[in-house]
Protein backbone atom coordinates (compact mmCIF):
# COMPACT_ATOMS: atom_id res chain seq x y z
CA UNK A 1 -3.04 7.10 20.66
CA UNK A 2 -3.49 10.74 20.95
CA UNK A 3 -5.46 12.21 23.37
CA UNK A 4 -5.81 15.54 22.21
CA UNK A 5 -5.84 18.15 19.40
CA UNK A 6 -2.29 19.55 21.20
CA UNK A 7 -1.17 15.92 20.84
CA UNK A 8 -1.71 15.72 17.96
CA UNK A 9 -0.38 18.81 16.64
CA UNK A 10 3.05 17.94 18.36
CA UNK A 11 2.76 15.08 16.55
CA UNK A 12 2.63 16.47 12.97
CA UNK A 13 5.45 18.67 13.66
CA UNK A 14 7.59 15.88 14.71
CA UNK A 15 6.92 14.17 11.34
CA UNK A 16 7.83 16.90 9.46
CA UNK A 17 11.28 17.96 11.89
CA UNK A 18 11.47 13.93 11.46
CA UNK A 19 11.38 13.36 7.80
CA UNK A 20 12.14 16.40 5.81
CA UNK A 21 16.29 16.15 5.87
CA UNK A 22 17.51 16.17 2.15
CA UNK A 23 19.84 14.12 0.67
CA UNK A 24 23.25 16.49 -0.33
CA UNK A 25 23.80 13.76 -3.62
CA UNK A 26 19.85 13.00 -4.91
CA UNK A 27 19.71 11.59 -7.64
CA UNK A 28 17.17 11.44 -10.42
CA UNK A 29 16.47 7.17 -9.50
CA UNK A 30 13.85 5.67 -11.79
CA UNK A 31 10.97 3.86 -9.39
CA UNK A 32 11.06 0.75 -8.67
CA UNK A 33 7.97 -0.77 -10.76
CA UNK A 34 6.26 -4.29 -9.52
CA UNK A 35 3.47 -6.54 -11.61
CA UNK A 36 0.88 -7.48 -9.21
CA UNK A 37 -1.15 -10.98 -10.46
CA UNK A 38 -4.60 -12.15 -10.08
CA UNK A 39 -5.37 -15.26 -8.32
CA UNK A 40 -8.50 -16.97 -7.64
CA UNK A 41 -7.00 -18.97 -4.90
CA UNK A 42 -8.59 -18.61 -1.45
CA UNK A 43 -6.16 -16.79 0.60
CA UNK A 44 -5.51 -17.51 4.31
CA UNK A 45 -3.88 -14.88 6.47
CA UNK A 46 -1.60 -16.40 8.46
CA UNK A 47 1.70 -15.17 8.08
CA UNK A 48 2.87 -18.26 6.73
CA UNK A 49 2.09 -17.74 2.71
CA UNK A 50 1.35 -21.38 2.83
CA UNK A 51 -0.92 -20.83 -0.75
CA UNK A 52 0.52 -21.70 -4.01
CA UNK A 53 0.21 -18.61 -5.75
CA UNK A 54 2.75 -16.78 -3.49
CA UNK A 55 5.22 -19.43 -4.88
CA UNK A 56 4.43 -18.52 -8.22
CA UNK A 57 5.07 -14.63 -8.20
CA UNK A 58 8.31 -13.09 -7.94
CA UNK A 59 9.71 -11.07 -4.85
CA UNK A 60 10.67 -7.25 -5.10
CA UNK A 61 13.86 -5.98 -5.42
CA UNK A 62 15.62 -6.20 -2.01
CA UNK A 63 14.88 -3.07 -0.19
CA UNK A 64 17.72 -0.81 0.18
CA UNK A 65 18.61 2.71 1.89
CA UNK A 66 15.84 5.23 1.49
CA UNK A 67 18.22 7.82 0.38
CA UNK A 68 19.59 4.82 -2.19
CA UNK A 69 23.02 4.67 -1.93
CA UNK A 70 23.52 2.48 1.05
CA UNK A 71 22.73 -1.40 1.53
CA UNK A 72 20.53 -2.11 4.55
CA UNK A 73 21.98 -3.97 7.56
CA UNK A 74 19.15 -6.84 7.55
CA UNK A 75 17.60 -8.04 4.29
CA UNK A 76 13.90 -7.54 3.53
CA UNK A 77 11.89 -8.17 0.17
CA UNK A 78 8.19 -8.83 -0.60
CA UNK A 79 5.54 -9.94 -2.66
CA UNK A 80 2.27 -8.50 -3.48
CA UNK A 81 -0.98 -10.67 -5.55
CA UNK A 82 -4.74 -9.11 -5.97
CA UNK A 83 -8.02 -10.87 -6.38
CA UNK A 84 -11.30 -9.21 -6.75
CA UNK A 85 -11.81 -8.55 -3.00
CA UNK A 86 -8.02 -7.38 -1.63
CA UNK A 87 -4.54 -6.57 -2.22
CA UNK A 88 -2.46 -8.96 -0.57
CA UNK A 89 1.14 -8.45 0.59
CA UNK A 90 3.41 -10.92 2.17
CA UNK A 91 7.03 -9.75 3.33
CA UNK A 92 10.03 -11.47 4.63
CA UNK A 93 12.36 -9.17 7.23
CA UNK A 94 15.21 -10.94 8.61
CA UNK A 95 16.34 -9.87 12.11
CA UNK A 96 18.39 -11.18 14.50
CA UNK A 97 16.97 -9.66 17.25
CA UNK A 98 12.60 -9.70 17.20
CA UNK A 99 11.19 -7.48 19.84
CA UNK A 100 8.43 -4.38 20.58
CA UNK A 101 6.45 -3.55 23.05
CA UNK A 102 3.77 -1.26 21.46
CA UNK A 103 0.12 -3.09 21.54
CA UNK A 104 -2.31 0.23 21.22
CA UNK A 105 -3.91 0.50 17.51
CA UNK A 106 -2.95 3.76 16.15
CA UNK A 107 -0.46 4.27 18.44
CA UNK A 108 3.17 5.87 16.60
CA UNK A 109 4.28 2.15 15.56
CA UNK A 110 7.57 2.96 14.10
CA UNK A 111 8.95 4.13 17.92
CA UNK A 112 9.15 -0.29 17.21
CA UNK A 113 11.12 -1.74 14.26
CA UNK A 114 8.20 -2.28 12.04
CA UNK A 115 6.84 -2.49 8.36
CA UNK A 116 4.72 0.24 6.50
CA UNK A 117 2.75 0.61 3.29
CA UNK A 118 2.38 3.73 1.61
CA UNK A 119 -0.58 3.98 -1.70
CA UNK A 120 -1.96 6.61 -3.82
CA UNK A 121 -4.78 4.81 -6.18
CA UNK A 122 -4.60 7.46 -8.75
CA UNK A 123 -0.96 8.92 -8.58
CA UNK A 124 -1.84 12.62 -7.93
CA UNK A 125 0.17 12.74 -4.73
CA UNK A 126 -3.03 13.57 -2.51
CA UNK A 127 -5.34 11.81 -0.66
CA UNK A 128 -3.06 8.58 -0.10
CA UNK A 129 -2.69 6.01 2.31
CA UNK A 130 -0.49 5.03 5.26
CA UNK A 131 0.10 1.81 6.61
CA UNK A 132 2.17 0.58 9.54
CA UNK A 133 2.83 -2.58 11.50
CA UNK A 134 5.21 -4.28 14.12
CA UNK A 135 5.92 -7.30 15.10
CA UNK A 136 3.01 -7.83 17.97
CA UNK A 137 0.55 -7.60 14.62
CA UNK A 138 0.01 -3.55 16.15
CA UNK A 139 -1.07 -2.02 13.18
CA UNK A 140 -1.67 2.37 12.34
CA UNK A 141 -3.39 3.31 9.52
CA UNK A 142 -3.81 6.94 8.50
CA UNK A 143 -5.33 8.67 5.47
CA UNK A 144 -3.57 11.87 4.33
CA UNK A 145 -5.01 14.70 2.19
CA UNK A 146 -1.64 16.46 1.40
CA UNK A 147 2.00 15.50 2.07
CA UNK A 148 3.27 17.26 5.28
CA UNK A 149 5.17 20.01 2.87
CA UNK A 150 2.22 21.19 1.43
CA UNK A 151 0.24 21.10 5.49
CA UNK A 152 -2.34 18.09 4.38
CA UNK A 153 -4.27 17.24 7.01
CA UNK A 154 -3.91 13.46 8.75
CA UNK A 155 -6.89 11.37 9.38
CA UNK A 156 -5.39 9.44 12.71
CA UNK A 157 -8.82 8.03 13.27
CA UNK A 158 -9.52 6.71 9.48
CA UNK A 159 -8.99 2.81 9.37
CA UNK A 160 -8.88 0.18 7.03
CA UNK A 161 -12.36 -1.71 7.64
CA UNK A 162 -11.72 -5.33 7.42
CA UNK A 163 -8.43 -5.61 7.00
CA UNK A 164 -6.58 -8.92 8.03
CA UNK A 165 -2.55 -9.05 9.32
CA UNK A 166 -0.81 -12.05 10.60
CA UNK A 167 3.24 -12.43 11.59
CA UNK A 168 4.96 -15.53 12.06
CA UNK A 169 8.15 -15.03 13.72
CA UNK A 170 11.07 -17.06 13.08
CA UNK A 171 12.54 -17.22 16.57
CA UNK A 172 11.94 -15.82 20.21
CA UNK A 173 10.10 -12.52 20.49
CA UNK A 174 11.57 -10.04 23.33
CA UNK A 175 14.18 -13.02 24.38
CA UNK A 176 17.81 -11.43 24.11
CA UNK A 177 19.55 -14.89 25.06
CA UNK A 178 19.48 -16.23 21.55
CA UNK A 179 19.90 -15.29 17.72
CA UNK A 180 16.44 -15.03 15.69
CA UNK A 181 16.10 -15.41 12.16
CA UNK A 182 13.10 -13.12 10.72
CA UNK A 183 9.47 -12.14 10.62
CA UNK A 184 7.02 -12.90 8.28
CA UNK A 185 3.81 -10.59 7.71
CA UNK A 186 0.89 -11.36 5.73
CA UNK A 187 -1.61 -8.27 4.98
CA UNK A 188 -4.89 -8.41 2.90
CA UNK A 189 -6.50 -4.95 2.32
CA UNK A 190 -10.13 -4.55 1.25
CA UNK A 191 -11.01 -3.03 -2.15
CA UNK A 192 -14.02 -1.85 -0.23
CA UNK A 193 -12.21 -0.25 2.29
CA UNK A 194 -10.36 2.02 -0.22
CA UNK A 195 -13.48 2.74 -1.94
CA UNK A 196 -14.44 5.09 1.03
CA UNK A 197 -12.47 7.34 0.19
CA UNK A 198 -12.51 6.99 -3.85
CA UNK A 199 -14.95 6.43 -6.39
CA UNK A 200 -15.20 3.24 -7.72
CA UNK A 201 -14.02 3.39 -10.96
CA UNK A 202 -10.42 4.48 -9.84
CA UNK A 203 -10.11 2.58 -7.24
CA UNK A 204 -11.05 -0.98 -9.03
CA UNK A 205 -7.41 -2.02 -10.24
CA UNK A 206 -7.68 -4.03 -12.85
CA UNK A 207 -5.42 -3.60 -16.00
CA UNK A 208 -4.31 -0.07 -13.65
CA UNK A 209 -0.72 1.28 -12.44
CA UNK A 210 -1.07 2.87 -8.56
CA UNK A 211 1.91 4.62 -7.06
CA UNK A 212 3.01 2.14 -4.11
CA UNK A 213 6.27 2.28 -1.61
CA UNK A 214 6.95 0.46 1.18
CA UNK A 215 9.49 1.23 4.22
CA UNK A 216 11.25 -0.43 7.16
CA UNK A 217 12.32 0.86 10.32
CA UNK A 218 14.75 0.03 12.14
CA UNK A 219 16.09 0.47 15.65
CA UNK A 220 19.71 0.04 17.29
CA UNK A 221 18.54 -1.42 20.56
CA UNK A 222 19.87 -1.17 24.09
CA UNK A 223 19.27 -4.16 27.15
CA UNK A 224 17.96 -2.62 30.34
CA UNK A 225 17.24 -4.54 32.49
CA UNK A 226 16.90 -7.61 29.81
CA UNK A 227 14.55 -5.91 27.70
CA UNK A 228 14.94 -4.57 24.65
CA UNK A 229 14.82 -0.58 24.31
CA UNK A 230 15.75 2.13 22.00
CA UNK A 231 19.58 2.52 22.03
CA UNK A 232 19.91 5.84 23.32
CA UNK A 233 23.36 8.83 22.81
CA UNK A 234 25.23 8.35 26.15
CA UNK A 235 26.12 11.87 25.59
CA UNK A 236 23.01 13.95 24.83
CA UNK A 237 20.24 11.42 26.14
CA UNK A 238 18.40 11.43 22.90
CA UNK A 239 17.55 8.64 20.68
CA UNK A 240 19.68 7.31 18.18
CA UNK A 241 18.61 7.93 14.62
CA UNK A 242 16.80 5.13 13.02
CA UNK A 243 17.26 3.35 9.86
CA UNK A 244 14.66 3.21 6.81
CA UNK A 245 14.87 0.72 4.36
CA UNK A 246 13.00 1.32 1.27
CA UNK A 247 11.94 -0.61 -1.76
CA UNK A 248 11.83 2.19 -4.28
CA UNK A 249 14.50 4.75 -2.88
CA UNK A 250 13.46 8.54 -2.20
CA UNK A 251 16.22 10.17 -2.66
CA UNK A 252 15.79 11.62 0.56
CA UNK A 253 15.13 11.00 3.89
CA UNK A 254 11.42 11.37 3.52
CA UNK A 255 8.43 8.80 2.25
CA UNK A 256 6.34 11.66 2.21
CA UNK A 257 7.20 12.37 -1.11
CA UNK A 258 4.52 10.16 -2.99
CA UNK A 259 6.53 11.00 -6.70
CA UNK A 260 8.97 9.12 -5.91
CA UNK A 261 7.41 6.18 -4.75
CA UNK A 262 7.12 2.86 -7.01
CA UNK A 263 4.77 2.03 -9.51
CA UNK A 264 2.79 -1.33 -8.80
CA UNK A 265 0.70 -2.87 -12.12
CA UNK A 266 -2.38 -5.17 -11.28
CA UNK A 267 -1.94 -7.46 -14.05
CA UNK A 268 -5.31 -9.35 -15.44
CA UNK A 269 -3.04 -12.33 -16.16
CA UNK A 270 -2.83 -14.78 -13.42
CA UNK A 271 -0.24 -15.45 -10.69
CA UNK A 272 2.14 -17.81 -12.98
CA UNK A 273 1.72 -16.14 -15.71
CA UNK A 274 4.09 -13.76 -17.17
CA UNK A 275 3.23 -10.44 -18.12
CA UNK A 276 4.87 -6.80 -19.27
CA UNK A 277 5.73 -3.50 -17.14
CA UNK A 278 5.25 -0.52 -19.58
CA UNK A 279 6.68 2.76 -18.45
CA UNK A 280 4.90 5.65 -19.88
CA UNK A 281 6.53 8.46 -21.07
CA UNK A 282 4.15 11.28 -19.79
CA UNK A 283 5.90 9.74 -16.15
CA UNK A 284 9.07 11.01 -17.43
CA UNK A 285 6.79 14.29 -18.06
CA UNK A 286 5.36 14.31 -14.41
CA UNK A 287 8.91 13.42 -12.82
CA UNK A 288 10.26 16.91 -14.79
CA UNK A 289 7.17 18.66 -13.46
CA UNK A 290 8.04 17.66 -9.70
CA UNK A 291 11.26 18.92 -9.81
CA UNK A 292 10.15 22.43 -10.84
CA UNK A 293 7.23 22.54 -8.28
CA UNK A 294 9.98 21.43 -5.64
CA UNK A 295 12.29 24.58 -6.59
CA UNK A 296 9.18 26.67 -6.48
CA UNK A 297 8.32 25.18 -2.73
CA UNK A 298 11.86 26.01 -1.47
CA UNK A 299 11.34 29.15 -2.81
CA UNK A 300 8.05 30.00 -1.02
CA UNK A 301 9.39 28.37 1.94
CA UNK A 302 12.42 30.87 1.93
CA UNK A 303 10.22 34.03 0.60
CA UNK A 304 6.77 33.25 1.45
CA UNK A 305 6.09 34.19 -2.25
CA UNK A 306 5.88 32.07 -5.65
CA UNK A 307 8.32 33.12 -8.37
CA UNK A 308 7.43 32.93 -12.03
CA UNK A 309 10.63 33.44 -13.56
CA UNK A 310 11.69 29.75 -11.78
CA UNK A 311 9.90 27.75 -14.04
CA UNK A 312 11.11 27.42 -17.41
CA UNK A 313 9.60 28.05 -20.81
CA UNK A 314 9.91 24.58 -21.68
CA UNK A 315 11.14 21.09 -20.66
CA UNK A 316 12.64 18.21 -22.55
CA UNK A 317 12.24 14.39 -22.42
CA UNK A 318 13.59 11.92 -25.13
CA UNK A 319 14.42 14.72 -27.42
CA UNK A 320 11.12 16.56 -27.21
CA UNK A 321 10.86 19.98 -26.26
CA UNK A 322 7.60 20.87 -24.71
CA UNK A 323 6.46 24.24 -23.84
CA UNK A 324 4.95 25.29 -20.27
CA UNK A 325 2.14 27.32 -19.94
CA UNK A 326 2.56 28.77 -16.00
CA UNK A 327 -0.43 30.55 -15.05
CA UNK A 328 0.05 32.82 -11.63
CA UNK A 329 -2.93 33.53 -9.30
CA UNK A 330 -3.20 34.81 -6.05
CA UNK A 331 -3.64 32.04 -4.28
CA UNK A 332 -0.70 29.64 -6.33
CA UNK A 333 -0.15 28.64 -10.01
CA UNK A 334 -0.67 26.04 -12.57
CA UNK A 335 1.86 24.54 -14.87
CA UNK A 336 0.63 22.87 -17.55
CA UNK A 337 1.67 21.14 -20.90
CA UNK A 338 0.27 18.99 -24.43
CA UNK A 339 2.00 15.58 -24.17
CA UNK A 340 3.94 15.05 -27.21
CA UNK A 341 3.23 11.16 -26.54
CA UNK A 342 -0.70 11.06 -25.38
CA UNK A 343 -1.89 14.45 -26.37
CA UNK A 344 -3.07 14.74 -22.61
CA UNK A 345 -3.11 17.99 -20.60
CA UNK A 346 -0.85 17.71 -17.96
CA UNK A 347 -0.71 19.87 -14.95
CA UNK A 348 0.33 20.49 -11.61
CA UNK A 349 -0.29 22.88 -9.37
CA UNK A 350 1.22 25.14 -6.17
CA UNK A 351 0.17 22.68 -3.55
CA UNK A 352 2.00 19.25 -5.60
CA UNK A 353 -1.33 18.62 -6.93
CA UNK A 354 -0.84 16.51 -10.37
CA UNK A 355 -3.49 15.63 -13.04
CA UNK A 356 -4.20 15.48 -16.51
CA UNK A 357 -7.18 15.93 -19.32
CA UNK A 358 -7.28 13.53 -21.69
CA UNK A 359 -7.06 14.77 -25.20
């Protein structure tokens, strides 16, 4: 996609100018939380999620606004079932008009209306995973150290190894004479493939909770020359803004923000099966800890420096007051806390790092 290191450092920059506007009226949402099955059925990706055990799991909530207040224009929901070799997705996106024109791997996808997956194994918001797809089965994968905010660096040439992707399209694909119903993807990621980048013990998921999100964009569309383009302003020549649909909402106009994302649970219980989302109260913890390394990002941002007397000497959740230890350095800080609820060692640090150290 990118032929050079100039390429690619345009690139970055339009990401963050592209993805960093705030919300005026965040709010404090809850993520969305999912329970992923096991099946032992053989899985065949077609597109079509022909196999009983997709029948027998539940969709997601229907995706909505990233920033969470507004209801999407075209309905889109999912579902998502593990065995002991992938993760399996399978989502439905309504549209009334299919098209794209973008065929290169690892080319910028989501200048098409397409679908994206976004996964951190082990929840510290680094080292995660990006996902994208259109509708010509054009898929980008990246790997990403740090979000943009804290200048992570993006692996454009990391892939998933043996990963499989199918659409079925209900309807006509680039045909603007008639009315289409949807598209249908089906996406099995290897275990293996994840394990290149983590050690195997995290990244097995069994009885586990990762952080997962997934987005959709979407287009307003122009007809020149009877085919399908994005819609342009007649008045400054630039592209209209385009739409992201979330499952778990942001809060802000920015997926890069892997706290907020949902939390998906690989269940040992089998697809049919019913089984119990739990969550923990050191996330409630972690959530409080975001928001003060947030202020103290702005800040640095503004000042170029880290200020102390931001953080406060304590935090509460349900009724507990817990004291902060902030510990200043030259480089950054670390925040850290004693869960009341675990007796774990929570931190984070300057850079959005979180971990903990079991008591």
């Amino acid at each position: 996609m990118l032929e050079s290191k100039y390429r690619v450092g345009f690139f970055i920059l339009f990401l963050v100018l592209n993805y960093t506007v705030r919300s005026q009226d965040q709010k404090n949402n809850i993520p969305k939380n999912y329970i992923a099955y096991h099946t032992d059925e053989k899985m065949h990706i077609d597109g079509k999620a022909n196999e009983s055990s997709w029948d027998k799991v539940p969709w997601t909530d229907d995706f909505i606004d990233i920033e969470g207040a507004k209801k999407p224009t075209y309905h889109t929901h999912m579902k998502m079932i593990w065995d002991d070799t992938n993760f399996y997705f399978y989502t439905e996106l309504e549209e009334p008009h299919i098209w794209g024109d973008i065929t290169k791997r690892d080319a910028i996808v989501f200048y098409n209306n397409d679908f994206e997956i976004f996964i951190d194994p082990d929840g510290d918001t680094h080292n995660y995973y990006e996902f994208e797809m259109n509708v010509l089965n054009t898929i980008w994968d990246l790997f990403i150290t740090k979000p943009y905010r804290d200048s992570g660096l993006v692996l454009n040439n990391w892939d998933y190894k043996n990963i499989k992707t199918a659409v079925h399209i209900d309807g006509t694909l680039n045909d603007p004479s008639d009315i289409d119903k949807k598209w249908n993807i089906e996406i099995a990621i290897p275990w293996k493939s994840i394990n290149e980048t983590y050690d195997d013990k995290i990244i097995f998921p069994k009885g586990k909770t990762w952080r997962v999100n997934f987005s959709r964009v979407n287009w307003d569309f122009e007809l020149i020359n009877g085919k399908y383009h994005r819609k342009k302003d007649k008045k400054t020549g630039k592209y209209l803004p385009e739409y992201n649909w979330v499952w778990s909402p942001q809060g802000v106009i920015n997926m890069h923000e892997p706290e907020h994302w949902g939390y998906v649970y690989f269940s040992e219980k089998k697809v049919g099966d019913k089984d119990v989302f739990i969550y923990g109260k050191d996330e409630k913890i972690k959530y409080k800890l975001y928001e003060i390394y947030r202020a103290q990002r702005s800040h640095y941002n503004k000042n170029d420096f880290w200020n102390k007397t931001l953080v406060p000497t304590s935090i509460t959740v349900d009724g507990e007051v817990i004291p902060l230890k902030t510990e200043m350095h030259i480089a950054g800080y670390v925040i850290s806390l004693k869960s009341p609820f675990t007796g774990n060692t929570l931190y984070i640090t300057e850079d959005g790092k979180y971990g903990k150290q079991k008591k």
